[in-house]
Protein backbone atom coordinates (compact mmCIF):
# COMPACT_ATOMS: atom_id res chain seq x y z
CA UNK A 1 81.63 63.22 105.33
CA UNK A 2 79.63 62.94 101.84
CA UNK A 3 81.58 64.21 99.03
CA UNK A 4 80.44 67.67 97.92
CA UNK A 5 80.81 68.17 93.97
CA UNK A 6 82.38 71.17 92.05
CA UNK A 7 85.76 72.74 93.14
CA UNK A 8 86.18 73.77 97.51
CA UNK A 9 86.29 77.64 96.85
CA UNK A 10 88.89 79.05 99.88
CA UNK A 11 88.40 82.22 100.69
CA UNK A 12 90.09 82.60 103.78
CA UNK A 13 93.14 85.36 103.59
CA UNK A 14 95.54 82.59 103.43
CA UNK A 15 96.59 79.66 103.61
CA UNK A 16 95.34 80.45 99.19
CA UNK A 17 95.12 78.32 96.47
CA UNK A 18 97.88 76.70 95.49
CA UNK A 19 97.63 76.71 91.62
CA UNK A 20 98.60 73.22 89.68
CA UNK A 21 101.84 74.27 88.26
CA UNK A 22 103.36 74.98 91.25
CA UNK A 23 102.14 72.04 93.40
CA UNK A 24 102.71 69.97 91.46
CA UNK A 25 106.61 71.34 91.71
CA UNK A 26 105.86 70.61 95.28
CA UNK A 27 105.38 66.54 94.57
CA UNK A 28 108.76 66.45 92.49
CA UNK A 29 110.99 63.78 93.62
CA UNK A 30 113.51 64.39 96.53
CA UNK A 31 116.48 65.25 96.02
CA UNK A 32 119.53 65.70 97.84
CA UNK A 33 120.05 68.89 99.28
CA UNK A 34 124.12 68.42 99.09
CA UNK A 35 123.79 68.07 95.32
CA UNK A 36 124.80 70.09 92.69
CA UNK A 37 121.46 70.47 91.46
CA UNK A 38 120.10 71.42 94.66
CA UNK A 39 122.42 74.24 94.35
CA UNK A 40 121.37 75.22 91.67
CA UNK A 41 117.83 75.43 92.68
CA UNK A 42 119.12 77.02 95.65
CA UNK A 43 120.86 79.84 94.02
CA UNK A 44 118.29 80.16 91.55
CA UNK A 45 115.56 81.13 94.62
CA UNK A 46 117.77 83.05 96.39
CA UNK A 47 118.19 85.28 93.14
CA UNK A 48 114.61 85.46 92.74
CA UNK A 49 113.00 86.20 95.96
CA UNK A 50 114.83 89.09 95.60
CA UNK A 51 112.89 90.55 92.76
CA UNK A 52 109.53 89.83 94.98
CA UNK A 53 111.17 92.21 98.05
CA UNK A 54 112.07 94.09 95.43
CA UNK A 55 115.74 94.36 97.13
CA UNK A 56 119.13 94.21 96.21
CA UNK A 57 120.17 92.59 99.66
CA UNK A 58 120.31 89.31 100.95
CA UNK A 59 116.58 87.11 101.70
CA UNK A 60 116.63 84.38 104.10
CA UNK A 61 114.69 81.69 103.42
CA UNK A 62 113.70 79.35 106.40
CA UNK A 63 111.74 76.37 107.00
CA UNK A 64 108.69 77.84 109.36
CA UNK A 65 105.73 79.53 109.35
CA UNK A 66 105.76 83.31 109.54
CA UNK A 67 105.70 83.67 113.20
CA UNK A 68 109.77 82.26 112.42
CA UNK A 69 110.27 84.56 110.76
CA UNK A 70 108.84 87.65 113.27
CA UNK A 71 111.43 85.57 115.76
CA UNK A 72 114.28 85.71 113.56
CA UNK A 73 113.53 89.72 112.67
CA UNK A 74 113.64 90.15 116.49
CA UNK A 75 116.34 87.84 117.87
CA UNK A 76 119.22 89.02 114.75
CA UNK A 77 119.15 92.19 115.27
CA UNK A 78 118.11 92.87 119.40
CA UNK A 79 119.66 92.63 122.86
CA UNK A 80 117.19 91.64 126.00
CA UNK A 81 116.13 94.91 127.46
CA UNK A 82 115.81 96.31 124.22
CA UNK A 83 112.75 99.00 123.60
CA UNK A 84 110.64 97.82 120.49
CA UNK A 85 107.57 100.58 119.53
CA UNK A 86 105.14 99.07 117.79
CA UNK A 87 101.93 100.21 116.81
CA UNK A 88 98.95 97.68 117.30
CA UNK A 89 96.40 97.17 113.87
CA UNK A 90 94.76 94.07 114.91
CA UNK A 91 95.82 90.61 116.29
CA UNK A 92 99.10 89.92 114.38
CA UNK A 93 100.37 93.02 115.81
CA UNK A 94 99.35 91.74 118.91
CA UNK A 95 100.91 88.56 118.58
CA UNK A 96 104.22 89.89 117.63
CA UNK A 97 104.34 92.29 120.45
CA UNK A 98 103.57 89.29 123.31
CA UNK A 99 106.72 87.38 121.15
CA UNK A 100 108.92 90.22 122.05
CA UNK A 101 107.58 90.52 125.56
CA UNK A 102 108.93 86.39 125.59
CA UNK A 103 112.11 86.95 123.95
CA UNK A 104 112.94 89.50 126.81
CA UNK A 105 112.27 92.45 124.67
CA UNK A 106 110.38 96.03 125.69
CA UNK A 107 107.75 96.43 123.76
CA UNK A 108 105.90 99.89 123.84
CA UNK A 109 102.77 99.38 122.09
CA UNK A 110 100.65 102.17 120.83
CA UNK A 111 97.35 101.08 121.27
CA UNK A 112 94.98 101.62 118.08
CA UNK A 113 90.81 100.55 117.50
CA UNK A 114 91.29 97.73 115.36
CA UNK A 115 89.83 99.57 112.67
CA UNK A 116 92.83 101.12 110.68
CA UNK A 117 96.01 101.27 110.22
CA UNK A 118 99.47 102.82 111.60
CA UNK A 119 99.14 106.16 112.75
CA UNK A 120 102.54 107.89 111.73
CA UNK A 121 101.79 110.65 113.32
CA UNK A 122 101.73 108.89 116.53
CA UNK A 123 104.93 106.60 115.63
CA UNK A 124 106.66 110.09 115.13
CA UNK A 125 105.23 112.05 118.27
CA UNK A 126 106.35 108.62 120.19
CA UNK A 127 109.68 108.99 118.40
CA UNK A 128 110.67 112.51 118.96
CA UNK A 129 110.42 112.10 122.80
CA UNK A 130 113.25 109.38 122.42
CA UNK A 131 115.66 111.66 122.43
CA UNK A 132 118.40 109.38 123.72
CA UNK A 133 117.57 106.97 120.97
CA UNK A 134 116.66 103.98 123.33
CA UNK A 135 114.28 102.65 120.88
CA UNK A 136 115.96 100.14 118.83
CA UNK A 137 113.29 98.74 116.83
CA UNK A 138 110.10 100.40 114.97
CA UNK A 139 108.11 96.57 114.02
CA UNK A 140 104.94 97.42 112.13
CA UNK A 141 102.31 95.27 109.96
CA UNK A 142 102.02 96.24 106.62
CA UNK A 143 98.62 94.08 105.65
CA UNK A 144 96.39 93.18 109.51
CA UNK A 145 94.73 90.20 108.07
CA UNK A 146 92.33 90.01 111.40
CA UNK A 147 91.36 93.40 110.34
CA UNK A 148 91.60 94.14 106.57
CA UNK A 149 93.82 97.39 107.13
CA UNK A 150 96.64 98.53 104.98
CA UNK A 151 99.38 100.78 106.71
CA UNK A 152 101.36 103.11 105.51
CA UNK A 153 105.11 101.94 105.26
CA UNK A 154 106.95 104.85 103.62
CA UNK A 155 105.23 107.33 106.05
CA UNK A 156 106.73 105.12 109.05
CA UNK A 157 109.72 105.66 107.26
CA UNK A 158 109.43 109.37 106.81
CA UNK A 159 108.53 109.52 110.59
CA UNK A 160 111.93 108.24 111.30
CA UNK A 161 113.94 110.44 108.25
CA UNK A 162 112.37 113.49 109.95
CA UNK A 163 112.92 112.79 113.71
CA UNK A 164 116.76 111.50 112.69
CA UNK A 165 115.73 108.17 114.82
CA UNK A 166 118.59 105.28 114.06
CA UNK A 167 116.26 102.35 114.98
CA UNK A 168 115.81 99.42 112.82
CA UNK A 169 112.26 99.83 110.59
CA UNK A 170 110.71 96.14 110.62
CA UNK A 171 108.29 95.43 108.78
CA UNK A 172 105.65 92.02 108.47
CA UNK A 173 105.02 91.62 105.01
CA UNK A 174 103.16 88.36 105.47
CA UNK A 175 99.16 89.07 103.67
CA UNK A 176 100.56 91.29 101.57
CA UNK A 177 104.25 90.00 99.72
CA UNK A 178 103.51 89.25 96.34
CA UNK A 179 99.56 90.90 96.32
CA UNK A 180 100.42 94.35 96.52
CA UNK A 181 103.12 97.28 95.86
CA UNK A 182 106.52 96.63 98.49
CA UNK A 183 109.77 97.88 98.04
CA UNK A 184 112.21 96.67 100.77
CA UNK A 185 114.87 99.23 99.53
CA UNK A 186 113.22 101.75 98.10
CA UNK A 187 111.05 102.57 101.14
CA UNK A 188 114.33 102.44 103.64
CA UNK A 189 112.70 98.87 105.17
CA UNK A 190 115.62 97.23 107.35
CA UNK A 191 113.77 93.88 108.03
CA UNK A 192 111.04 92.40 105.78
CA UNK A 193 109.01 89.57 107.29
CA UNK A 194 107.39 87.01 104.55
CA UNK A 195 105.75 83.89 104.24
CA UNK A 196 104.82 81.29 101.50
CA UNK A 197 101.16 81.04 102.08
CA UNK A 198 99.39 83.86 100.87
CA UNK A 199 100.84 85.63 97.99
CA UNK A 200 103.09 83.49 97.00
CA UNK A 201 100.57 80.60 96.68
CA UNK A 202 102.72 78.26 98.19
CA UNK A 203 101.61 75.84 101.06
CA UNK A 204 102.91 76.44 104.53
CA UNK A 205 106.39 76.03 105.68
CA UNK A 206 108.65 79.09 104.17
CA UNK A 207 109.18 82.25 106.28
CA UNK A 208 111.67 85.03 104.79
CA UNK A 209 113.61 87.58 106.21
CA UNK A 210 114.56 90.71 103.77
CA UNK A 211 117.64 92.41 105.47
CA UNK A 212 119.25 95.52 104.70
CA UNK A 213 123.03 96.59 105.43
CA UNK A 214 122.20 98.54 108.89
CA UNK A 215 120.16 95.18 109.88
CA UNK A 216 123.45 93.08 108.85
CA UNK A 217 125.51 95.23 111.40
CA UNK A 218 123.35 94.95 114.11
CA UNK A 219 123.05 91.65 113.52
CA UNK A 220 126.81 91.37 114.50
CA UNK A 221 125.87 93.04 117.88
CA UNK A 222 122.57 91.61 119.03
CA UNK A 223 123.19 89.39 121.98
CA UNK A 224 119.69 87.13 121.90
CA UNK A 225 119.94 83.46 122.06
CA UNK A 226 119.82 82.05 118.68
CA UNK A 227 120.74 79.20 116.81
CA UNK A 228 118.41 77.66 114.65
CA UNK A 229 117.85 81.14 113.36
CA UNK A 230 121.24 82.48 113.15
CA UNK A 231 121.47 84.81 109.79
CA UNK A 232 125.26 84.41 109.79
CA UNK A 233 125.25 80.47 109.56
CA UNK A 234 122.46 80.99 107.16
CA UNK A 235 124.44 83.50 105.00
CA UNK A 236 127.32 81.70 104.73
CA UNK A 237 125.85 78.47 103.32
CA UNK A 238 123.10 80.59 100.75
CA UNK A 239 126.43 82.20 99.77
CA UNK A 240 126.67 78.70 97.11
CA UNK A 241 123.53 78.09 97.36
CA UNK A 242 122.81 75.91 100.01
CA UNK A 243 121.65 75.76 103.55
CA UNK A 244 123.04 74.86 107.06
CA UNK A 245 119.96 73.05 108.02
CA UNK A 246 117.87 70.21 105.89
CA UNK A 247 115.89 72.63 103.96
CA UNK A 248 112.42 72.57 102.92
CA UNK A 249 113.51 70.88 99.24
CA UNK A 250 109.73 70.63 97.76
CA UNK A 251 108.26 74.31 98.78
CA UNK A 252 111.32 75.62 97.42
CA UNK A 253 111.06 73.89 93.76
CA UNK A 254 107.65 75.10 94.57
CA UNK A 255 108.78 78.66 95.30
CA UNK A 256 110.67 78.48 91.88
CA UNK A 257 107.53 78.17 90.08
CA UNK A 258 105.75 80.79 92.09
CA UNK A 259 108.32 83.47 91.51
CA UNK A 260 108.09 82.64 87.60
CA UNK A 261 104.62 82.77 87.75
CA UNK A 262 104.35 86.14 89.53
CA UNK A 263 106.53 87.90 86.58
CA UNK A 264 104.80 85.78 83.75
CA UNK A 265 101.38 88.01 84.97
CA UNK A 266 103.87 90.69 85.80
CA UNK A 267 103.73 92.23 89.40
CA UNK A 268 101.95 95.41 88.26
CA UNK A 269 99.07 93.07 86.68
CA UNK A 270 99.05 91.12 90.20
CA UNK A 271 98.36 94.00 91.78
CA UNK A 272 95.88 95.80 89.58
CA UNK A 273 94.29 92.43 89.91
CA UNK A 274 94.01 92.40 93.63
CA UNK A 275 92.63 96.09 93.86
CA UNK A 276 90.33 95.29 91.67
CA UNK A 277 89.33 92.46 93.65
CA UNK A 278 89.08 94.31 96.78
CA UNK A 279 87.21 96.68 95.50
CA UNK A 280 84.53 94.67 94.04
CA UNK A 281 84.34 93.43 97.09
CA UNK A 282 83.67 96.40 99.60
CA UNK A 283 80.70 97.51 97.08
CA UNK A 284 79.33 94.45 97.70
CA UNK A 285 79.30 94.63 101.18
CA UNK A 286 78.22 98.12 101.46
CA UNK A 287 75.42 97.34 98.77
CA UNK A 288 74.77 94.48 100.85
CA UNK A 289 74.57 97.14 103.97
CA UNK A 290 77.02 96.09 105.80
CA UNK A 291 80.16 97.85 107.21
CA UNK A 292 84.15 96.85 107.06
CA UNK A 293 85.43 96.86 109.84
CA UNK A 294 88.37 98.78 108.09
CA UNK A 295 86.88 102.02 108.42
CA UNK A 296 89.28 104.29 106.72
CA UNK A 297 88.78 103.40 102.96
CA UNK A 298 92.56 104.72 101.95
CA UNK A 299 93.61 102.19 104.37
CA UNK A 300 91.31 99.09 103.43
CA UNK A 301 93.43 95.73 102.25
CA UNK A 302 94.14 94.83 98.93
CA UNK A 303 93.86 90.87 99.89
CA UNK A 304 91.39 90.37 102.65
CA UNK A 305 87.69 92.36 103.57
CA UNK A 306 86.64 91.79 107.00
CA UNK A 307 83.07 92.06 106.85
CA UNK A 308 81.15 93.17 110.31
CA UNK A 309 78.39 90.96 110.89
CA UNK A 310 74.64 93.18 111.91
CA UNK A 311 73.85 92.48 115.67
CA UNK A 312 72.22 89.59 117.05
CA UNK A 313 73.84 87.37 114.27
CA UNK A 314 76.59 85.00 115.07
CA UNK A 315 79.19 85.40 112.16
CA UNK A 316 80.73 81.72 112.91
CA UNK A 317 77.14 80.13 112.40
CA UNK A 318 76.98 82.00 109.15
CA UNK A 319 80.56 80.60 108.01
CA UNK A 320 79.48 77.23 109.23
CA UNK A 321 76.06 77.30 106.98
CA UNK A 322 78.28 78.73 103.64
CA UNK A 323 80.78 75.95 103.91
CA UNK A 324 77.86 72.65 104.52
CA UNK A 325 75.54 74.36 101.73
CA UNK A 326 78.15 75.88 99.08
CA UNK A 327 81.48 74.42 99.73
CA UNK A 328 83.22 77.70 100.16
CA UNK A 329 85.52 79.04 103.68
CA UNK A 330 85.47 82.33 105.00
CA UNK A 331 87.52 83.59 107.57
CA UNK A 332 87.17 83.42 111.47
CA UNK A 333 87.30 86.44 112.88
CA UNK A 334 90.67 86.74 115.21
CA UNK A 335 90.40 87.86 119.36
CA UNK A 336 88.12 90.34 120.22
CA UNK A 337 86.60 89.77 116.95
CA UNK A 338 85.68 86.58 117.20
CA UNK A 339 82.05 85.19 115.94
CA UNK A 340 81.86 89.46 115.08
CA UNK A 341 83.01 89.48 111.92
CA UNK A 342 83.85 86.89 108.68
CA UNK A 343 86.68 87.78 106.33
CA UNK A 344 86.48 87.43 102.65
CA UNK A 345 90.14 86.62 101.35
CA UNK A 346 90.61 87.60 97.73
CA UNK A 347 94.60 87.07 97.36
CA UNK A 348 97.18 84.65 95.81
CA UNK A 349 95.78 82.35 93.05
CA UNK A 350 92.10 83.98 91.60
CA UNK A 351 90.60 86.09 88.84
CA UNK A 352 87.60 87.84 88.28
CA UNK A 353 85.13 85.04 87.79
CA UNK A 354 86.79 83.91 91.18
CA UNK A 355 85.74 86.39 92.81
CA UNK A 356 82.33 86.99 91.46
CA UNK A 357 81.66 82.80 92.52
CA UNK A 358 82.51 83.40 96.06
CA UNK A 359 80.73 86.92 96.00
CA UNK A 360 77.48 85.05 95.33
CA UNK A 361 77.94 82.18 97.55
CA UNK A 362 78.25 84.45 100.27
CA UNK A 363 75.06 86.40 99.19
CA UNK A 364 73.38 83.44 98.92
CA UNK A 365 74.58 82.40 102.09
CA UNK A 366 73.09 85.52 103.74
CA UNK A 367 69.63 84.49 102.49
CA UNK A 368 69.73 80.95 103.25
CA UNK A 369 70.67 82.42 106.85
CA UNK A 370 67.94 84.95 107.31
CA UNK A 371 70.21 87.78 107.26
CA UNK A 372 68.75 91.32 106.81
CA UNK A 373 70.91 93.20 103.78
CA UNK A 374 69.93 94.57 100.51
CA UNK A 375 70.37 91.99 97.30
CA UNK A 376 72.29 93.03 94.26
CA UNK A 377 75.73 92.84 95.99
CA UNK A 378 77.37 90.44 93.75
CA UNK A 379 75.79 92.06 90.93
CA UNK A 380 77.24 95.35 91.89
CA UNK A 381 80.27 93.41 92.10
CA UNK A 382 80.07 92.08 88.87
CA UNK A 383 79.80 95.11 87.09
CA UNK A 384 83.27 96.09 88.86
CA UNK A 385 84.88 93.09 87.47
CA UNK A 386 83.55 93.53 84.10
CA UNK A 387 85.33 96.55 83.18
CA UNK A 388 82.73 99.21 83.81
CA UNK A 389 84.80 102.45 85.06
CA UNK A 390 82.10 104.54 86.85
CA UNK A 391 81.33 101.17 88.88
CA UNK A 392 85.25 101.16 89.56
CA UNK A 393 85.64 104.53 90.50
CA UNK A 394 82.37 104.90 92.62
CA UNK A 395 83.90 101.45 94.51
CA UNK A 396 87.30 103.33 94.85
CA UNK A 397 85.98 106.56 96.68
């Protein structure tokens, strides 16, 4: 390949930047994970993950992508035969409910249009005619990163307050830990599914589990094979700060540096930050002409805008054009999706100037391409990220 100048800008919805401080954590020496001072970076990570969930309660850490940790959720707390309702956003949704469908699980999955979020009031209507309680399991996706759709995870949990439902609240946590607001115990969450790559600006390779008390008893009944993901051999080593497996050593000096770097910003500033991102972002696209393919804008994602490509254009051919001519990724679109739409990440490790690059590049991608739209996005864009409040507020609506 010839070497294209300047800095890659990756745009995708994760895996994100990883910013210098923390890799270079990553490329500290090995040490070994027996030590003392692995313990202490052990207990030091344990303490403050915590802080991230926003949870008083034990978070496992494991070595795996995400998709461990929707396994782990599922296998800790669930017997075979089990009825799991979820509620289906987009293609992570429907990748977790084929897992539980392999794990011997019984998924009932409310189908939705791949263009919002969670309907509670279908989660509760589904609820209320359980009346013998047979679901065990409500497993929901907070952030669909195929789709760009933020659910609502208090109202899930007010669907289950008001129907008096006992099954576990689950919730995947994995585009959206560490980018926007979550609060494991204040919103009644029993198991909160994260990973490194995205928010936490981490490379690959951590998944967590958040657990709450109700998910630690259950945990003591669930009758699924496990092993490798067994919370109570996990527990009892992360008790002094170890682990009963070779852990993941570098991500989690890198995971140290994350977590410090999260509450140096503070987590209210990382937020505003990736609102204001987002919302940049959508007036660009709509000045552009386009649609989201989020079409509720209460519901459109803080970290990702999946942008729907205008007919008779081939959204994989556009991707392929930004990255040869500007050095910049966008994201596939996911399943039925696919060569439909590209997705604009704007989450983990960017700021406004960030943003207003890789806004550009992809309007100047569209007219390299021949695309129809109106031009002035990024400018529009701009004028968000600048400060100016009526551009904000219009953006917001």
């Amino acid at each position: 390949m010839s070497h294209q100048p300047g800095r890659h800008f990756l745009q995708i919805p994760g895996p994100t930047n990883v910013p210098l401080p923390i890799l270079a954590a990553t490329a500290r020496p090995v040490i070994d994970h027996r030590s003392a001072e692995f313990g202490q970076l052990g207990r030091e990570v344990l303490a403050g993950i915590k802080t991230i969930f926003k949870t008083e309660n034990p978070v496992l850490i494991y070595a795996a992508s995400g998709t461990g940790g929707w396994e782990s959720a599922l296998v800790n707390t669930l017997q075979a035969g089990d009825r799991v309702l979820m509620y289906e956003t987009g293609h992570f949704a429907a990748l977790w409910e084929r897992m539980a469908r392999k794990l011997s699980l019984k998924p009932e999955f409310i189908r939705g249009d791949w263009r919002s979020g969670v309907d509670v009031a279908a989660i509760e209507a589904h609820l209320a005619e359980d009346r013998q309680h047979g679901i065990k399991a409500v497993c929901i996706v907070h952030n669909e990163t195929a789709t760009g759709t933020l659910s609502d995870v208090q109202g899930v949990r007010a669907a289950l307050d008001r129907t008096g439902h006992p099954a576990l609240l689950m919730v995947d946590t994995i585009s959206s830990l560490g980018s926007t607001d979550y609060r494991h115990d204040a919103w009644g969450v029993d198991v909160t599914v994260g990973g490194s790559q995205k928010g936490l600006m981490l490379p690959p390779g951590l998944a967590f589990n958040a657990v709450s008390d109700k998910a630690l008893a259950a945990s003591r009944q669930a009758t699924l094979p496990r092993a490798y993901w067994d919370w109570e051999d996990m527990l009892a080593a992360n008790r002094t700060g170890y682990f009963p497996q070779t852990p993941a050593i570098n991500l989690l000096y890198g995971l140290k540096v994350a977590i410090e770097t999260l509450h140096a910003e503070g987590l209210d500033a990382v937020f505003a930050r990736h609102a204001r991102a987002a919302a940049a972002t959508r007036a660009a696209v709509r000045h552009w002409g386009f649609e989201t393919q989020c079409a509720v804008p209460a519901q459109a994602s803080p970290t990702v805008t999946t942008v729907r490509m205008p007919e008779g254009h081939s959204a994989d051919a556009f991707r392929a054009l930004v990255l040869e001519r500007f050095n910049m990724a966008l994201g596939s679109g996911l399943g039925p999706l696919a060569d439909r739409v590209f997705r604009i990440g704007h989450i983990g490790d960017f700021n406004d100037l960030t943003i207003a690059g890789a806004l550009a590049g992809v309007e100047m991608g569209l007219a390299a391409a021949g695309i129809p739209h109106r031009a002035g996005g990024a400018a529009v864009a701009q004028a968000i990220l600048g400060g100016k409040v009526e551009a904000f507020r219009e953006a917001a609506e």
